[in-house]
Protein backbone atom coordinates (compact mmCIF):
# COMPACT_ATOMS: atom_id res chain seq x y z
CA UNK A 1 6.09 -12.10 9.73
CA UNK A 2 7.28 -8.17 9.95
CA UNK A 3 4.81 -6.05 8.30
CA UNK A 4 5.91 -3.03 6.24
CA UNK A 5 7.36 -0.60 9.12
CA UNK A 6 7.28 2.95 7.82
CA UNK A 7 4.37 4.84 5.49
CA UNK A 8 4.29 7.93 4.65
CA UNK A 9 1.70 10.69 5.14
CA UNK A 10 -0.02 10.25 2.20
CA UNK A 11 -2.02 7.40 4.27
CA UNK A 12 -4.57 10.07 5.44
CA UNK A 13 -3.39 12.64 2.65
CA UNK A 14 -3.78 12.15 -0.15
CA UNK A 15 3.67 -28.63 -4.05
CA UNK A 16 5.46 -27.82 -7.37
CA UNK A 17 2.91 -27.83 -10.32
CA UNK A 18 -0.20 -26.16 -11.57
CA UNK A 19 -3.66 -26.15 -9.65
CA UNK A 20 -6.71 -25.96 -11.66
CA UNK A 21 -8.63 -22.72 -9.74
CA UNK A 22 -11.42 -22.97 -7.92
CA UNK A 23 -14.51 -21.77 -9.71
CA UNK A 24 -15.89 -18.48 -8.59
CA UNK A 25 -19.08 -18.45 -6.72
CA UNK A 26 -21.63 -16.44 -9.11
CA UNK A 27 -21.95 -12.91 -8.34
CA UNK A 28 -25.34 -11.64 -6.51
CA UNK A 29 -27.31 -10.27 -9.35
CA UNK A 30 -26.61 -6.63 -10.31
CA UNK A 31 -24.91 -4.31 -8.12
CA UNK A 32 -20.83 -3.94 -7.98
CA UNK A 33 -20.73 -7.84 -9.25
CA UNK A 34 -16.81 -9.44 -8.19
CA UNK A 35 -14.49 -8.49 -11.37
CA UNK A 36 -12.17 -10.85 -12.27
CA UNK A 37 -9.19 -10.43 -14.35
CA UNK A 38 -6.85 -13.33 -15.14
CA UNK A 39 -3.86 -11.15 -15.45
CA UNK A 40 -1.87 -8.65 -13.02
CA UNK A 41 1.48 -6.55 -12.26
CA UNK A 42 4.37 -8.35 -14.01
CA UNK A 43 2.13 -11.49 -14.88
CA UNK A 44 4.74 -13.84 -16.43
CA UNK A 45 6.86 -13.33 -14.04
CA UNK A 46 4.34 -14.26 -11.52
CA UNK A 47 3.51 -17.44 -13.68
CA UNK A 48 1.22 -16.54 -15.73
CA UNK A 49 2.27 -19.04 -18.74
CA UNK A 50 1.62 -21.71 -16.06
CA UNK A 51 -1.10 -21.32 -14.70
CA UNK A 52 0.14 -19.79 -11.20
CA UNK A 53 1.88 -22.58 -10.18
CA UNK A 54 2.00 -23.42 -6.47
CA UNK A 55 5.22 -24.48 -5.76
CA UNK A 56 6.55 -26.38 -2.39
CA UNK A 57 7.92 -26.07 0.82
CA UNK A 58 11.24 -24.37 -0.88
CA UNK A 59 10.24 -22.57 -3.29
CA UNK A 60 6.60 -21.11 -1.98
CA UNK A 61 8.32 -17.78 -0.95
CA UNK A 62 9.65 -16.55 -4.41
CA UNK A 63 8.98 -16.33 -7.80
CA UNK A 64 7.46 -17.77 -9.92
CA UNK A 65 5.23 -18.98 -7.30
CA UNK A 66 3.84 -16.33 -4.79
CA UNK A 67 0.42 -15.78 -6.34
CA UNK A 68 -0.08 -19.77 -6.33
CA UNK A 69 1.26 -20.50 -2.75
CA UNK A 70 -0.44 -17.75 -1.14
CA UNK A 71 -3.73 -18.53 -2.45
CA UNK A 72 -2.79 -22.67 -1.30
CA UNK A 73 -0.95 -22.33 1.79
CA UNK A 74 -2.73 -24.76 3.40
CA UNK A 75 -2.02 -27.33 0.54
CA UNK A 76 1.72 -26.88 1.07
CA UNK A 77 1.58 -26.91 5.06
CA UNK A 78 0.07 -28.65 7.58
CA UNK A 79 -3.13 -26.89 8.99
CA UNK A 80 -6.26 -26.87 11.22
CA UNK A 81 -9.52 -26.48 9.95
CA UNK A 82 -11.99 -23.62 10.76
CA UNK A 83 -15.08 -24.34 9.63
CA UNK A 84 -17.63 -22.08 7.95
CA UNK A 85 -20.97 -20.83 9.11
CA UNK A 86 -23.42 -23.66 8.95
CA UNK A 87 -25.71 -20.02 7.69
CA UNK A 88 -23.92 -17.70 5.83
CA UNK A 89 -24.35 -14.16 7.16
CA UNK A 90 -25.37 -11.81 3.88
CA UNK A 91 -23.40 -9.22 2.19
CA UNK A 92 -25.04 -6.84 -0.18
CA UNK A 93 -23.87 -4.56 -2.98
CA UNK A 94 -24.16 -1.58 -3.83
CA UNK A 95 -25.87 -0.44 -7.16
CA UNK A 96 -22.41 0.12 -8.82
CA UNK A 97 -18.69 1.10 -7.89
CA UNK A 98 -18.06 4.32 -6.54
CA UNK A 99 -15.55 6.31 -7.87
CA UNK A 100 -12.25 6.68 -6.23
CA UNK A 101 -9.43 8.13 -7.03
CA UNK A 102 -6.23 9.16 -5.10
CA UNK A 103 -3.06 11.00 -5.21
CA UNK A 104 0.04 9.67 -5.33
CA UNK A 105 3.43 11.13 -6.09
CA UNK A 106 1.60 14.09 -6.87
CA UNK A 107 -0.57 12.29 -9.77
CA UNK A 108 -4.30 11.79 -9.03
CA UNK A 109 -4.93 7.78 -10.26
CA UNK A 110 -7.57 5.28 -10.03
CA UNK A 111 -8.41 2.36 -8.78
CA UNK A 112 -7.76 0.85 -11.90
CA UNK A 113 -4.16 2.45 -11.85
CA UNK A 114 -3.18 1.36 -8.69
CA UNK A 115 -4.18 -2.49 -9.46
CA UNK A 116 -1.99 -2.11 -12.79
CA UNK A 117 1.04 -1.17 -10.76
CA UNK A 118 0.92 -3.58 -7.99
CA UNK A 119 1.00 -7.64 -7.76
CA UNK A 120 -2.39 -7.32 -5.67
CA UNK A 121 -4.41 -10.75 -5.66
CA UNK A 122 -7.55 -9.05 -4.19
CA UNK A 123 -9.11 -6.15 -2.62
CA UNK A 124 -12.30 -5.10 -1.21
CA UNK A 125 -14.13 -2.07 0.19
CA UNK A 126 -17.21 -2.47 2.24
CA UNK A 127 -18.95 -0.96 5.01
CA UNK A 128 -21.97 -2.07 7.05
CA UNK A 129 -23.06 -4.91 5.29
CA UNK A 130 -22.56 -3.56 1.71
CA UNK A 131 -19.57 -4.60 -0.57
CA UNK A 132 -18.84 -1.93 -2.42
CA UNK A 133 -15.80 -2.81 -4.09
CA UNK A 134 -14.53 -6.43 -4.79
CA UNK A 135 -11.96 -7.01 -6.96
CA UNK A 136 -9.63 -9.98 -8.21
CA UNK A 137 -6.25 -10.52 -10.55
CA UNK A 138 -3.63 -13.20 -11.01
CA UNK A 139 -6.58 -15.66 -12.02
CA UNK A 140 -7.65 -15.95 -8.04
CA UNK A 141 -11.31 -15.40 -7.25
CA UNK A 142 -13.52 -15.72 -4.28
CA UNK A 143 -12.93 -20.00 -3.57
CA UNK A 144 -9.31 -19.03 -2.78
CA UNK A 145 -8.23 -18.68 0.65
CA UNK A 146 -5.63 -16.07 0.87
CA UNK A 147 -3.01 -15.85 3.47
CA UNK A 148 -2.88 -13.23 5.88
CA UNK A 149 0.63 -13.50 7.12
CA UNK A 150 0.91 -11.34 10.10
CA UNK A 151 -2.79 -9.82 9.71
CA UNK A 152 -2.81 -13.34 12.48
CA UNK A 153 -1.76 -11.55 14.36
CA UNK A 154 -4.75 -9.18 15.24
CA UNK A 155 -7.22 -12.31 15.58
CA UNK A 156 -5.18 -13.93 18.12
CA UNK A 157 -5.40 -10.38 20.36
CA UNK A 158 -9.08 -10.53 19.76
CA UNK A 159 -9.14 -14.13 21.12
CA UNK A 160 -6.89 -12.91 24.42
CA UNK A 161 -9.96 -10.39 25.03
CA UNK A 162 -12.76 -12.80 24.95
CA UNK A 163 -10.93 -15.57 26.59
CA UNK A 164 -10.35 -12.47 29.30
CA UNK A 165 -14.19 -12.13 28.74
CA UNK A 166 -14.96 -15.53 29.71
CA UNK A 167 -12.77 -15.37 32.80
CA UNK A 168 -10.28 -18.24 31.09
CA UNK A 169 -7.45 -15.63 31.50
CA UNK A 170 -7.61 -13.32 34.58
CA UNK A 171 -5.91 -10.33 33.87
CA UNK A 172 -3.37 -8.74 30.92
CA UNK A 173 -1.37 -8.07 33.95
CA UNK A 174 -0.69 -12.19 34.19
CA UNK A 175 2.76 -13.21 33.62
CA UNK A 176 2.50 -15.76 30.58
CA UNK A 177 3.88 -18.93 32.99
CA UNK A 178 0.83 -18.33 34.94
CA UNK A 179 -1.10 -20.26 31.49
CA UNK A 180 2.34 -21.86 30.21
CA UNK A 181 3.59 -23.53 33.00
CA UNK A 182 6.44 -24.71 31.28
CA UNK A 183 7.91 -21.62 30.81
CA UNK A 184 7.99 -20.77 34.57
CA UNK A 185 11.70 -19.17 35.02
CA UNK A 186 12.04 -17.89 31.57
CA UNK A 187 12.31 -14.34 30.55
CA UNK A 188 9.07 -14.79 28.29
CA UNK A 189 7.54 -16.56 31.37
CA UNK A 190 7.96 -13.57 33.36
CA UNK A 191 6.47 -11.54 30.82
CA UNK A 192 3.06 -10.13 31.28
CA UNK A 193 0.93 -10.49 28.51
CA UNK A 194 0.08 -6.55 28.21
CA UNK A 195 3.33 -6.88 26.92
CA UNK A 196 3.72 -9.35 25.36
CA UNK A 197 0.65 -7.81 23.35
CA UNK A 198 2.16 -4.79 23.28
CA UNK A 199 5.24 -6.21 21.41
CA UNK A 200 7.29 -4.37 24.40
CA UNK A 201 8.79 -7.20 26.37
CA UNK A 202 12.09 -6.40 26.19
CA UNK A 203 13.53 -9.61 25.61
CA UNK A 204 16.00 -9.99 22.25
CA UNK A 205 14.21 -11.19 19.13
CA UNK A 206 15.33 -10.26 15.70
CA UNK A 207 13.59 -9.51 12.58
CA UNK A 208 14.98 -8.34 9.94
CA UNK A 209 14.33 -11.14 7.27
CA UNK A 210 17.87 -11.89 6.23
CA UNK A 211 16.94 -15.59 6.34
CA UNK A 212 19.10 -16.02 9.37
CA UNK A 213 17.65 -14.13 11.68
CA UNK A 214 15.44 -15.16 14.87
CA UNK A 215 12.00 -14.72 12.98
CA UNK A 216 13.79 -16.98 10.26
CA UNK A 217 14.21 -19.80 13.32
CA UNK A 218 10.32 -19.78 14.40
CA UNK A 219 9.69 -20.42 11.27
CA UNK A 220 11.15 -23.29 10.95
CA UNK A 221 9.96 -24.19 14.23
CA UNK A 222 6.31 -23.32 13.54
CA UNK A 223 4.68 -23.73 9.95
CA UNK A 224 7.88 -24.98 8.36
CA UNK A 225 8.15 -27.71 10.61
CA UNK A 226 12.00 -28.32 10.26
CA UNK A 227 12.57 -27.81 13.91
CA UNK A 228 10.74 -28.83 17.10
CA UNK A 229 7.29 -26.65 17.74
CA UNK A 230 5.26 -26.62 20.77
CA UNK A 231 7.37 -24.69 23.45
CA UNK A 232 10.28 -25.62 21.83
CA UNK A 233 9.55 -23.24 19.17
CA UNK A 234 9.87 -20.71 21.61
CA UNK A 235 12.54 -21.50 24.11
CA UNK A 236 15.44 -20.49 21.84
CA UNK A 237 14.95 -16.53 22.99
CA UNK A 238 15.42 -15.88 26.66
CA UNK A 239 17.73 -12.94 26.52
CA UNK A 240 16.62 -10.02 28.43
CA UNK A 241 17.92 -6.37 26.91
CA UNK A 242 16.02 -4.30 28.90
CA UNK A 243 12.67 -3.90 31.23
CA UNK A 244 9.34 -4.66 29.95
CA UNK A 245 6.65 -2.40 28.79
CA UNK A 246 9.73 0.42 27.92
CA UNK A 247 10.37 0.11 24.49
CA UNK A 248 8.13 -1.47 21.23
CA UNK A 249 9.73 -3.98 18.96
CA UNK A 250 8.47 -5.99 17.23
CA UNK A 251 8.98 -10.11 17.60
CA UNK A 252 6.67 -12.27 15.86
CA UNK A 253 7.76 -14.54 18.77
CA UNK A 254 5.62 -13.07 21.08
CA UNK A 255 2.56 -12.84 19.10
CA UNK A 256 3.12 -17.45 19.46
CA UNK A 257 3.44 -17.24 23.14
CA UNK A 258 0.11 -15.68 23.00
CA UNK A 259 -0.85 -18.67 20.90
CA UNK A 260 0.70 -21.15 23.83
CA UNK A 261 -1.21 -18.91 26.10
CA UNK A 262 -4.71 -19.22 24.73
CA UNK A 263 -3.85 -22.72 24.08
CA UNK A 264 -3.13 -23.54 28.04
CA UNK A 265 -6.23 -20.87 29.02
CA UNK A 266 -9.04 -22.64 26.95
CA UNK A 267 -7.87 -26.13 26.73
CA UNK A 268 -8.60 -25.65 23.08
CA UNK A 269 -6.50 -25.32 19.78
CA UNK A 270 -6.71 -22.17 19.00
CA UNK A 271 -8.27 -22.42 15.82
CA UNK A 272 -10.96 -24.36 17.52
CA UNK A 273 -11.47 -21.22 19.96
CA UNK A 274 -11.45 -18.28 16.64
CA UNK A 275 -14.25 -21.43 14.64
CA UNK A 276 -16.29 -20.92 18.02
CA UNK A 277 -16.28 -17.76 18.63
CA UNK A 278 -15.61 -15.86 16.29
CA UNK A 279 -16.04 -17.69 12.42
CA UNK A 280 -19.27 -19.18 12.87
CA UNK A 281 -20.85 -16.40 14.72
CA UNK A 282 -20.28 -13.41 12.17
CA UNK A 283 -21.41 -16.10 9.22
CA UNK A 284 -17.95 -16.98 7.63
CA UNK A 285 -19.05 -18.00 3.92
CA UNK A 286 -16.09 -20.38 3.72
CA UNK A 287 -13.67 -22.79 5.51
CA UNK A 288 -10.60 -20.99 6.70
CA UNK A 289 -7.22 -22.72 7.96
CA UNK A 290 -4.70 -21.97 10.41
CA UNK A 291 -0.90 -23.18 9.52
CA UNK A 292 0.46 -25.49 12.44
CA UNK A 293 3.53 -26.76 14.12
CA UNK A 294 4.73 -30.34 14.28
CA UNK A 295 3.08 -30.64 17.49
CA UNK A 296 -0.33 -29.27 16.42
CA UNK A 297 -0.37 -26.00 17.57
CA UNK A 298 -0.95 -22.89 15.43
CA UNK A 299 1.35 -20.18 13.93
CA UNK A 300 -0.68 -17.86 15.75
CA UNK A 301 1.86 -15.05 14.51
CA UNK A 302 0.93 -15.89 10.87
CA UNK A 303 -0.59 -18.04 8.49
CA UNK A 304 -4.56 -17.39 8.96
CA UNK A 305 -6.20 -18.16 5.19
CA UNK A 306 -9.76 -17.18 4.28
CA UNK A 307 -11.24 -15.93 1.27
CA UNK A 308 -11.59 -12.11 1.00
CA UNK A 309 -15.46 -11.83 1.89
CA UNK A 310 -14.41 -13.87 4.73
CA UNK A 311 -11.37 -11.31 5.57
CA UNK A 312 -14.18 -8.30 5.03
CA UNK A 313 -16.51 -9.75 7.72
CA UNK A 314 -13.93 -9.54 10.18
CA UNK A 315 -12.88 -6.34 9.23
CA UNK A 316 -16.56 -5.07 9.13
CA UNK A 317 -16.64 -7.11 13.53
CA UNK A 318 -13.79 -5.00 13.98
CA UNK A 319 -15.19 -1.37 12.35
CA UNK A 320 -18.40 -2.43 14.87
CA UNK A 321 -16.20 -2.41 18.28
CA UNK A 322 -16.80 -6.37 17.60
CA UNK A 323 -20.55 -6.09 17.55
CA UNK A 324 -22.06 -8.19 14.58
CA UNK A 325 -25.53 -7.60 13.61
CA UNK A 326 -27.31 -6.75 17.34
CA UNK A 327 -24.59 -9.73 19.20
CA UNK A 328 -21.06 -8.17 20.59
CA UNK A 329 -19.20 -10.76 19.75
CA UNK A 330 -15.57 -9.47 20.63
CA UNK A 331 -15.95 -6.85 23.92
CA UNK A 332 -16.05 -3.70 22.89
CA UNK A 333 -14.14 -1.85 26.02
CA UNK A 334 -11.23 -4.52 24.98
CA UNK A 335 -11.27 -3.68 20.81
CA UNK A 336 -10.98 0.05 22.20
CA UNK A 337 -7.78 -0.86 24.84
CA UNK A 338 -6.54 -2.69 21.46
CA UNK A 339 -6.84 0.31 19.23
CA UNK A 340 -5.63 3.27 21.15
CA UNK A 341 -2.62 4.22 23.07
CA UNK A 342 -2.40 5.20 26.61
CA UNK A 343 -0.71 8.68 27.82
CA UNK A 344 1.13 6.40 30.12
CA UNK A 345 2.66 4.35 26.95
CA UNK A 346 4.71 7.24 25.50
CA UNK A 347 6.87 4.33 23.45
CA UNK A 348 4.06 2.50 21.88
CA UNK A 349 2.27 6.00 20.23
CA UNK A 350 2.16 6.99 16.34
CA UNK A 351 5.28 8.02 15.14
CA UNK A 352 7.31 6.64 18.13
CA UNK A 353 6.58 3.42 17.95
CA UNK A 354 8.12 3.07 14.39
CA UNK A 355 8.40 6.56 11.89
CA UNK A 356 4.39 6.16 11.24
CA UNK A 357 2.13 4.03 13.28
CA UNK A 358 1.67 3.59 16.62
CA UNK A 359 1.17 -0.01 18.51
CA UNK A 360 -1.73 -1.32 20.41
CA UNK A 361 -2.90 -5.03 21.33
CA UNK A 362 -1.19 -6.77 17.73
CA UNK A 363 -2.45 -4.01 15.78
CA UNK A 364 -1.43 -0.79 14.28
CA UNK A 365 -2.63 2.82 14.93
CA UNK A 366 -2.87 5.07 12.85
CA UNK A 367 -1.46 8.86 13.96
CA UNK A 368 -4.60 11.62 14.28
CA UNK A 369 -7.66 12.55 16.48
CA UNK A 370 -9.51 9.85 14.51
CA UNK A 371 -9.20 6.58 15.78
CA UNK A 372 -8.09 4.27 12.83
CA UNK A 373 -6.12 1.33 12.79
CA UNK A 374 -4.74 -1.60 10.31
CA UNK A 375 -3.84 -5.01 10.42
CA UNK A 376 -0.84 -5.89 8.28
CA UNK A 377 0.94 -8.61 6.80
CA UNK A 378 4.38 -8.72 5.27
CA UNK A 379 3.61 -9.59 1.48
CA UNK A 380 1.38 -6.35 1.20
CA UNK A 381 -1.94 -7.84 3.47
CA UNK A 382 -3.94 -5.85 5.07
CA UNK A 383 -7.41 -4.56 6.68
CA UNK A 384 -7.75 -0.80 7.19
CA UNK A 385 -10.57 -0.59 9.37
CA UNK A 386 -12.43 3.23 10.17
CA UNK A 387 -14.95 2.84 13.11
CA UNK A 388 -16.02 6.17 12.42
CA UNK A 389 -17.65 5.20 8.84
CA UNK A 390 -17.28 1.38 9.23
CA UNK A 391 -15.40 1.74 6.48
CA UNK A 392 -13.16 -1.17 5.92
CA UNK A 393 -10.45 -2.25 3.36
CA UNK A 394 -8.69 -5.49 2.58
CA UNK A 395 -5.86 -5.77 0.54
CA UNK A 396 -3.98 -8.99 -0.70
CA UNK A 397 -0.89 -8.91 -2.43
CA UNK A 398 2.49 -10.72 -3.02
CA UNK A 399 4.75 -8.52 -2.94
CA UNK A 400 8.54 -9.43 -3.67
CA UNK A 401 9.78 -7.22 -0.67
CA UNK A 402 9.36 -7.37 2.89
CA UNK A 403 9.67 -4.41 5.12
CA UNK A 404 10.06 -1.12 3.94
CA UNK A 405 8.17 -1.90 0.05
CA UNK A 406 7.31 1.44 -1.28
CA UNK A 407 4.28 -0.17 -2.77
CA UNK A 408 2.62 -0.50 0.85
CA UNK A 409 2.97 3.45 0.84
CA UNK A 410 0.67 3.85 -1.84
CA UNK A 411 -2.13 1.09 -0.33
CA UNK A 412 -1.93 3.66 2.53
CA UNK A 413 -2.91 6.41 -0.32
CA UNK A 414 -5.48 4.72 -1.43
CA UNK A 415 -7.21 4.34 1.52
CA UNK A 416 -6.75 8.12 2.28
CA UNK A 417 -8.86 8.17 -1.26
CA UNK A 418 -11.20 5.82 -0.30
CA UNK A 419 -11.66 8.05 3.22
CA UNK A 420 -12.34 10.90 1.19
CA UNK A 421 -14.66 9.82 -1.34
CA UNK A 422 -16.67 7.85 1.29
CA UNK A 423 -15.80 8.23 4.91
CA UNK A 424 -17.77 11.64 5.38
């Protein structure tokens, strides 16, 4: 799903029903101890009076039932398993919250403001291996697994690099039949996976979320599972507009292909391959699932749900050039290739790319001499990750509008405040 496409400056400036929550896990004792708040932004019309009710497979993508389905995905749709660290890697805290505050249509608020004006289910600010922030609302706490939409999208690049690590996939370079056979003769077949990465393939896809569209179709290909999956989730776009590796836009569908890719490369499910080597090695607390096609394979442009420690640990991998406590665990020269843009890629930099960010491997740069970057999702998810500080954010949120929400604007200001009051 389409992340939020334009932010402003401020970034660096400035199953129908009720479920019975999951009990949260008891805070470490003292420190910045998890707050909780059963309420939120426009509670009652988020379900409040009902406890958050899930919903089903029409109904889970409006009101009243965001908060519930995106903290139960996985009890709506069909998924794969990724199982938790059989160890649990450790997360301190620090002695107390620090204070933050930000500006924002030239006001200076708080934390506390921003979480009154916005329908986020949870956030967290850590670096190293120090939570320094963790925060819940909507009556969701730290047994949820919430969705990451197209945040997916990021993990499945970092799988492309170690399976190119392990010498399962030769080159970026390969053309995507070379792993998909059946796709040999198709414009996506032809592809190479740099660009396919790289969101610059130049074959048609659109995404625009009119509920019609091509994204609309892979969906119900995919996680829906209205349509055929497998490769016949993807066979539907083969029309080529213009050369490869020329001009970014983004197609969810490309981010699957990488999916069938990995898939054919490993001889693995994918979520098999991210429980391997990536889950279990940084210590996930938790069991996370991956949303899946009728034929098995994942939605490896979406649908990734974890609880938020869970989504801070891979932030934190990701802040360390994908080292994890002395073992590189994701190759550091490829988290680099995936986080910066190349002179020779004029079409993929900040403010080119799309009015803000810029586009690397499935993930977005942020413009400046400072190498920053995000992972986003289209209901207001997100990581903002600082490898300068290991500073690291996570954000998750239903919010009502896709694309251009105003709201994801002033998540971008409050990471500039959190960069200012702690990223030195």
């Amino acid at each position: 799903m389409r992340p939020i496409m334009t932010m402003a400056c401020v970034l660096l400036l400035g199953v129908a029903g009720c479920a019975s929550p999951p009990a949260p896990r008891e805070a470490a004792p003292g420190g910045a101890a998890p707050r909780f708040a059963a309420s939120g932004f426009e509670a009652e019309a988020h379900g409040a009076a009902h406890g958050y009710p899930i919903g089903n497979r029409s109904t889970f993508f409006r009101l009243p039932y965001l908060v519930g389905s995106h903290s139960h995905l996985d009890e709506i749709f069909q998924a794969h398993v990724i199982r938790r660290a059989a160890h649990p890697s450790p997360l301190a805290r620090a002695s107390s919250e620090p204070a933050i505050t930000y500006r924002f249509q030239e006001t200076t608020r708080t934390l506390d403001d921003y979480l009154t004006r916005h329908p986020t289910t949870g956030l967290l600010i850590a670096r190293d291996d120090t939570i320094l922030v963790e925060r819940y609302q909507y009556g969701r706490n730290d047994r949820h697994r919430l969705t990451s939409w197209s945040m997916a999208k990021t993990v499945t690049s970092m799988l492309v690099g170690i399976a190119i690590a392990e010498q399962r996939i030769r080159s970026v370079d390969d053309p995507a039949e070379r792993y998909v056979p059946a796709l040999t003769g198709t414009e996506y077949g032809r592809t190479s996976l740099r660009h396919l990465l790289q969101m610059s393939s130049g074959v048609k896809f659109v995404e625009k979320y009119t509920g019609d569209d091509d994204v609309a179709e892979l969906a119900r290909r995919t996680f829906l599972q209205t349509k055929p999956g497998g490769l016949e989730a993807v066979r539907p776009f083969n029309e080529r507009e213009q050369p490869g590796g020329t001009r970014f836009s983004y197609a969810s569908v490309e981010t699957e292909i990488l999916g069938l890719v990995l898939r054919g490369a490993t001889g693995r499910p994918v979520s098999a391959y991210l429980e391997e080597k990536i889950w279990q090695p940084i210590g996930a607390e938790a069991d996370a699932t991956w949303l899946v096609d009728d034929t098995g394979q994942e939605s490896t442009y979406c649908c990734v749900n974890a609880v938020l420690r869970d989504w801070a640990r891979l932030g934190l991998l990701l802040a360390h050039d994908g080292r994890w406590r002395g073992r590189q665990i994701i190759p550091a020269e490829w988290l680099l290739a995936a986080t910066t843009v190349s002179p020779e890629q004029p079409h993929l930099r900040p403010r080119v790319a799309t009015s803000f960010f810029g586009y690397g491997y499935q993930v977005w740069i942020v413009p400046g001499e400072r190498r920053m970057f995000v992972l986003l999702g289209v209901r207001g998810q997100s990581i903002y990750v600082d490898p300068t500080s290991r500073l690291v954010m996570v954000h998750t949120a239903v919010r009502r509008q896709p694309g251009n929400d105003p709201g994801n604007i002033e998540a971008g200001a409050l990471w500039g405040g959190v960069l200012r009051a702690l990223g030195g």
